[in-house]
Protein backbone atom coordinates (compact mmCIF):
# COMPACT_ATOMS: atom_id res chain seq x y z
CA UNK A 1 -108.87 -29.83 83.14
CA UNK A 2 -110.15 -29.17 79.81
CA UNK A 3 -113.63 -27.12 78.64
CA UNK A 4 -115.06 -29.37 76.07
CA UNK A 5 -114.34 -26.47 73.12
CA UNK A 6 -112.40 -27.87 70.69
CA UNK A 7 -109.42 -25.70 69.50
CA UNK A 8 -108.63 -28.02 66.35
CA UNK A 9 -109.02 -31.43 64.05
CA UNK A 10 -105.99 -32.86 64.17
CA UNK A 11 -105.68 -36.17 61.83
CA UNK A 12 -103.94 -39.40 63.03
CA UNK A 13 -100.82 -39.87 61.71
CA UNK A 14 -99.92 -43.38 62.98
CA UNK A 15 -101.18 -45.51 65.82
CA UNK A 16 -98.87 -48.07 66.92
CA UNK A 17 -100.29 -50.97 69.07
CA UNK A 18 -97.32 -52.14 71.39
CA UNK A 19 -98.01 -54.99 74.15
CA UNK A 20 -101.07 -54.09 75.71
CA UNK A 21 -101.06 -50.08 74.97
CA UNK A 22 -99.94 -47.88 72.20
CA UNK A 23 -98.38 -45.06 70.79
CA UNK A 24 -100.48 -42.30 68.50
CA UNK A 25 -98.96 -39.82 66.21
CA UNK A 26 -101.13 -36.70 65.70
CA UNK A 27 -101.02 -33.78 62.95
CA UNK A 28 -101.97 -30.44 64.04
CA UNK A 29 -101.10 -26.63 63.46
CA UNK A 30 -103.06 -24.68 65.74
CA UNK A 31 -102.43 -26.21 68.97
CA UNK A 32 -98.46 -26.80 68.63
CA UNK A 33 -97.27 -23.54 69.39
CA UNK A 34 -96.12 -22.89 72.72
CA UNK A 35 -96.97 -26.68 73.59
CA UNK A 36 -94.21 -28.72 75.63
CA UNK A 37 -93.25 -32.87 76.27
CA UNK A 38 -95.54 -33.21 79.49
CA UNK A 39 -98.34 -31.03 79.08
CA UNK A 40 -102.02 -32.69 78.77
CA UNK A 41 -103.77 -32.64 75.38
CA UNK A 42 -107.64 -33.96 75.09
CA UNK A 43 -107.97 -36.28 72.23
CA UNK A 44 -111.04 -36.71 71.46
CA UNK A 45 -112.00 -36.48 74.89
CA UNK A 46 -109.38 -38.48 76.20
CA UNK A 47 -106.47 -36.41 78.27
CA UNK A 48 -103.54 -37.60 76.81
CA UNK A 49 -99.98 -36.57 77.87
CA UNK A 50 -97.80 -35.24 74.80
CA UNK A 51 -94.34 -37.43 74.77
CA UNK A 52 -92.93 -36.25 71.78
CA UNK A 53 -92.73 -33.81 68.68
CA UNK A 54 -91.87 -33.53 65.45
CA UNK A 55 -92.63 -30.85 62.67
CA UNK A 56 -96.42 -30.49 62.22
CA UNK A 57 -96.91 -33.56 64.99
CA UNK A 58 -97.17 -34.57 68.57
CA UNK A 59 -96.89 -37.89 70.17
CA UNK A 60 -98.56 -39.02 73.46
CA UNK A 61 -98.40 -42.87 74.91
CA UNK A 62 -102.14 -44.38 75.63
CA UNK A 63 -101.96 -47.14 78.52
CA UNK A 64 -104.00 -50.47 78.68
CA UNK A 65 -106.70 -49.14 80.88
CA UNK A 66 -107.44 -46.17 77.97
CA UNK A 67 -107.30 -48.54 75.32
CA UNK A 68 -110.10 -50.83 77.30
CA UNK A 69 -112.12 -47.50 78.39
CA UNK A 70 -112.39 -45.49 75.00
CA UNK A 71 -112.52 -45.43 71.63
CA UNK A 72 -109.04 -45.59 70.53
CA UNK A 73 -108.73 -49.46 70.70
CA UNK A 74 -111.03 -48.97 66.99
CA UNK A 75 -108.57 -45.82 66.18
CA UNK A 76 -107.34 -46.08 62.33
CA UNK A 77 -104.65 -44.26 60.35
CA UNK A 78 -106.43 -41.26 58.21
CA UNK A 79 -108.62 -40.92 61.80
CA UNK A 80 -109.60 -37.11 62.47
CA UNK A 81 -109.95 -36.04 66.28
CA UNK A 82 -111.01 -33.55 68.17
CA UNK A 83 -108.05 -31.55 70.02
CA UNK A 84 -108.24 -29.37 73.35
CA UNK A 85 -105.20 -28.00 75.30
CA UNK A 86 -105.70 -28.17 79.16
CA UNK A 87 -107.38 -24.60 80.59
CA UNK A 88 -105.23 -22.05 81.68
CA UNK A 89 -105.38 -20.46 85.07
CA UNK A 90 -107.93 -17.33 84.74
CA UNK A 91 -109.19 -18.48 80.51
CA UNK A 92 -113.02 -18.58 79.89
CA UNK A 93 -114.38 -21.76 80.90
CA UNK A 94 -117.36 -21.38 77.63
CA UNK A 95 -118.30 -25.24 77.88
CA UNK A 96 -118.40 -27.44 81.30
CA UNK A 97 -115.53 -28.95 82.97
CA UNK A 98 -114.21 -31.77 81.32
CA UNK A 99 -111.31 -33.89 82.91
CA UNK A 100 -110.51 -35.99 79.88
CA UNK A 101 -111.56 -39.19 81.67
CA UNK A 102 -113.94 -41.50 79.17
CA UNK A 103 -117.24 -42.92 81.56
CA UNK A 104 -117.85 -45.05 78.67
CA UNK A 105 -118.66 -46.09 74.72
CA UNK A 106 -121.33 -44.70 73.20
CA UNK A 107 -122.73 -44.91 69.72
CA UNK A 108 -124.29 -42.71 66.94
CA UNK A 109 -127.85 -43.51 66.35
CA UNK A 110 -128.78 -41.14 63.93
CA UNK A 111 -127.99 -37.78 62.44
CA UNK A 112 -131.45 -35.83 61.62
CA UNK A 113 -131.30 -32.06 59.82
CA UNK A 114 -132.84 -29.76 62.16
CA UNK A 115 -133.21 -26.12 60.95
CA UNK A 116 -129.50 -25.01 59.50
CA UNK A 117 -127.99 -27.76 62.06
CA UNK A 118 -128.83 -31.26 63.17
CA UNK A 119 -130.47 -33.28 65.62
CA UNK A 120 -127.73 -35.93 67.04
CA UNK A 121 -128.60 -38.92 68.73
CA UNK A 122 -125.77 -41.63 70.56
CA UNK A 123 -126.84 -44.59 72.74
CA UNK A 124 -124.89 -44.91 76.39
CA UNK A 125 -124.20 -47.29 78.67
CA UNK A 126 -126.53 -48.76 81.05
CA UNK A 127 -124.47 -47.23 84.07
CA UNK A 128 -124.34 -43.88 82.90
CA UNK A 129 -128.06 -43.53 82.82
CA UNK A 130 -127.95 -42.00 86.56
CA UNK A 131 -125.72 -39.44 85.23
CA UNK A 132 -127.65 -38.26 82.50
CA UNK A 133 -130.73 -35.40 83.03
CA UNK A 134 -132.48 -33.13 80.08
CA UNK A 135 -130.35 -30.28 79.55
CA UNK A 136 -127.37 -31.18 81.30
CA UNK A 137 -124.11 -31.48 80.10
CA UNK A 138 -122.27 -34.08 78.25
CA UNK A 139 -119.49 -34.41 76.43
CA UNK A 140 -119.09 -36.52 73.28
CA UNK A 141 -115.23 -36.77 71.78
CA UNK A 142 -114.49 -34.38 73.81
CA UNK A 143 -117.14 -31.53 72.85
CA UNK A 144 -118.87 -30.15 75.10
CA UNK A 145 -122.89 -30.57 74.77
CA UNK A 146 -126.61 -30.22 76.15
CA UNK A 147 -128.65 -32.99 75.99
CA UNK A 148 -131.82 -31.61 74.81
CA UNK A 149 -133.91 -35.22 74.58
CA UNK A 150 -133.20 -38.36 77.19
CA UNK A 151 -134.40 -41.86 76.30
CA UNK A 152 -133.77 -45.12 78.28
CA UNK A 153 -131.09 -45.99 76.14
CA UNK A 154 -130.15 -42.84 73.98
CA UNK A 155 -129.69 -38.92 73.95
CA UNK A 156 -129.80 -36.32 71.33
CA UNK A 157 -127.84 -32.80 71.42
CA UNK A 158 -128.63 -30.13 69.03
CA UNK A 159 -125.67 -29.09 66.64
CA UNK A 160 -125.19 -26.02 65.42
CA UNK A 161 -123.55 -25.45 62.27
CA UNK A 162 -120.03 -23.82 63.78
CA UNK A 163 -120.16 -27.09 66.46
CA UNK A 164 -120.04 -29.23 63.30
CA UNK A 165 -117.47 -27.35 61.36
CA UNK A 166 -115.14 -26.85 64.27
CA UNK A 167 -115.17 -30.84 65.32
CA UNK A 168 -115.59 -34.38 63.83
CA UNK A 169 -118.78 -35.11 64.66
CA UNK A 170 -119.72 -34.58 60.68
CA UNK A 171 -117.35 -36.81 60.26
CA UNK A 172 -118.75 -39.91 61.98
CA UNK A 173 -120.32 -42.86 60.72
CA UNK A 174 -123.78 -44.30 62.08
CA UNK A 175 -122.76 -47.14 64.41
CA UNK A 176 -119.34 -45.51 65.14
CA UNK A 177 -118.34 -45.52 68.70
CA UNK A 178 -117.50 -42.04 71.05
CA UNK A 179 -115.94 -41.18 74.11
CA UNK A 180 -118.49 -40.15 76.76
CA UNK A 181 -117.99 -37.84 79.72
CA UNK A 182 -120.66 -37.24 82.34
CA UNK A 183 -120.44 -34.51 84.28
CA UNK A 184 -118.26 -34.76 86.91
CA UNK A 185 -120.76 -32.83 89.33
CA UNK A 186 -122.93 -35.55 89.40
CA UNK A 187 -120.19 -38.05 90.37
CA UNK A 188 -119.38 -36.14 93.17
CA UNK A 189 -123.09 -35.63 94.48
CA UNK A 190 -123.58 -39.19 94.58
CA UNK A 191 -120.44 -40.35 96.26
CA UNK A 192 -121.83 -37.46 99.51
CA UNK A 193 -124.68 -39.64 99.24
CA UNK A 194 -122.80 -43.01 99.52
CA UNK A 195 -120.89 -42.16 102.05
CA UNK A 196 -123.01 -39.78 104.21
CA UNK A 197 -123.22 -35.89 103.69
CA UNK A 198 -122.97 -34.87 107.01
CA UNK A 199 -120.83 -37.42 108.67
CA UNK A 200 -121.29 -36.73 112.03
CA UNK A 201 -123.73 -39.12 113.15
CA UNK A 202 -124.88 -37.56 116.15
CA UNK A 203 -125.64 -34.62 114.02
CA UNK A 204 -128.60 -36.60 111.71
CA UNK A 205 -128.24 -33.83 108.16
CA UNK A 206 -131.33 -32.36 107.01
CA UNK A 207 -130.71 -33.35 103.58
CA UNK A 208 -132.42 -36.25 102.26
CA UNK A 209 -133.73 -37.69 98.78
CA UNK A 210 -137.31 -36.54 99.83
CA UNK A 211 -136.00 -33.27 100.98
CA UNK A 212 -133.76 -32.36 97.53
CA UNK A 213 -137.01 -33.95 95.16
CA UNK A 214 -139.63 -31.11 97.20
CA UNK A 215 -137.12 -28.40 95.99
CA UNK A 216 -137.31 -29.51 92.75
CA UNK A 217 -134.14 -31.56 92.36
């Protein structure tokens, strides 16, 4: 499990396409101490599994299904990422939990100056739409972020200065793609819906669509 505050840009090194996955080579300093073969590393949102290590590097192995699901099927030499080790037991969770598993490809729309930050905007996926609600949380790459404006097709987040120095969403190009994450909250309220909250049917639950909407839900 990861927090969506990212620790470090690391750069890619080398991305090596082999049969239907691949194998990434990432630079980093920061995030390398202490840091064994096994343990999980978000890249750019993605929870990869480090494999190897050599001085200044880490390894990890990314699998078909990753390659279809995220960004790193477009991943180039020179690329920087965001980095996140996996939460410790008892650290600060300062973003929103973040497993590391993409929903989907977005896009960035447009980057506007707002005050000393800017005004981001990415397009989504149709299916994610559900997912999405003004001022809840999203992450992009990996980073952790509020949606402060929802459109049919689009959000925008408001970045602060430190949030652009600290990842590589500076960095990106308009039309470049980025890993989303919904929060996984939502997932798991609709699936109690799917299946029935209260699953004794003799029982009928008091909880309904009307009943959540009248308390402001």
């Amino acid at each position: 499990m990861f927090t969506g505050i990212i620790e470090e840009i690391g750069t890619i090194q080398e991305i090596r396409f082999i049969h239907e996955g691949a194998v990434i080579t990432i630079s980093a300093k920061k995030i390398l101490p202490g840091l064994k073969i096994g343990d999980s590393i978000a890249v750019n949102g993605v929870c990869l599994t480090a494999t190897a290590f050599e001085t200044g590097s880490f390894a990890c192995d990314i699998s078909a299904e990753t390659l279809r699901l995220s960004s790193f099927k477009k991943a180039k030499q020179g690329m920087r990422v965001n980095l996140e080790r996996s939460l410790m037991l008892g650290g600060r969770l300062g973003g929103h939990i973040v497993q590391g598993h993409v929903d989907g490809i977005g896009r960035l729309l447009a980057r506007i100056p707002s005050g000393e930050g800017f005004e981001i905007s990415f397009s989504f996926p149709r299916e994610l739409e559900r997912y999405l609600v003004y001022k809840g949380s999203i992450a992009v790459n990996g980073v952790s972020l509020t949606i402060a404006s929802l459109e049919k097709e689009s959000f925008s987040i408001a970045a602060i200065p430190l949030t652009l120095e600290e990842t590589n969403l500076a960095q990106l190009n308009i039309g470049d793609p980025v890993n989303l994450e919904v929060d996984i909250l939502g997932k798991y309220f609709e699936r109690f819906f799917q299946l029935g909250i209260d699953k004794d049917k003799k029982k009928p639950s008091s909880i309904s669509a009307e009943y959540l909407q009248s308390q402001g839900f």
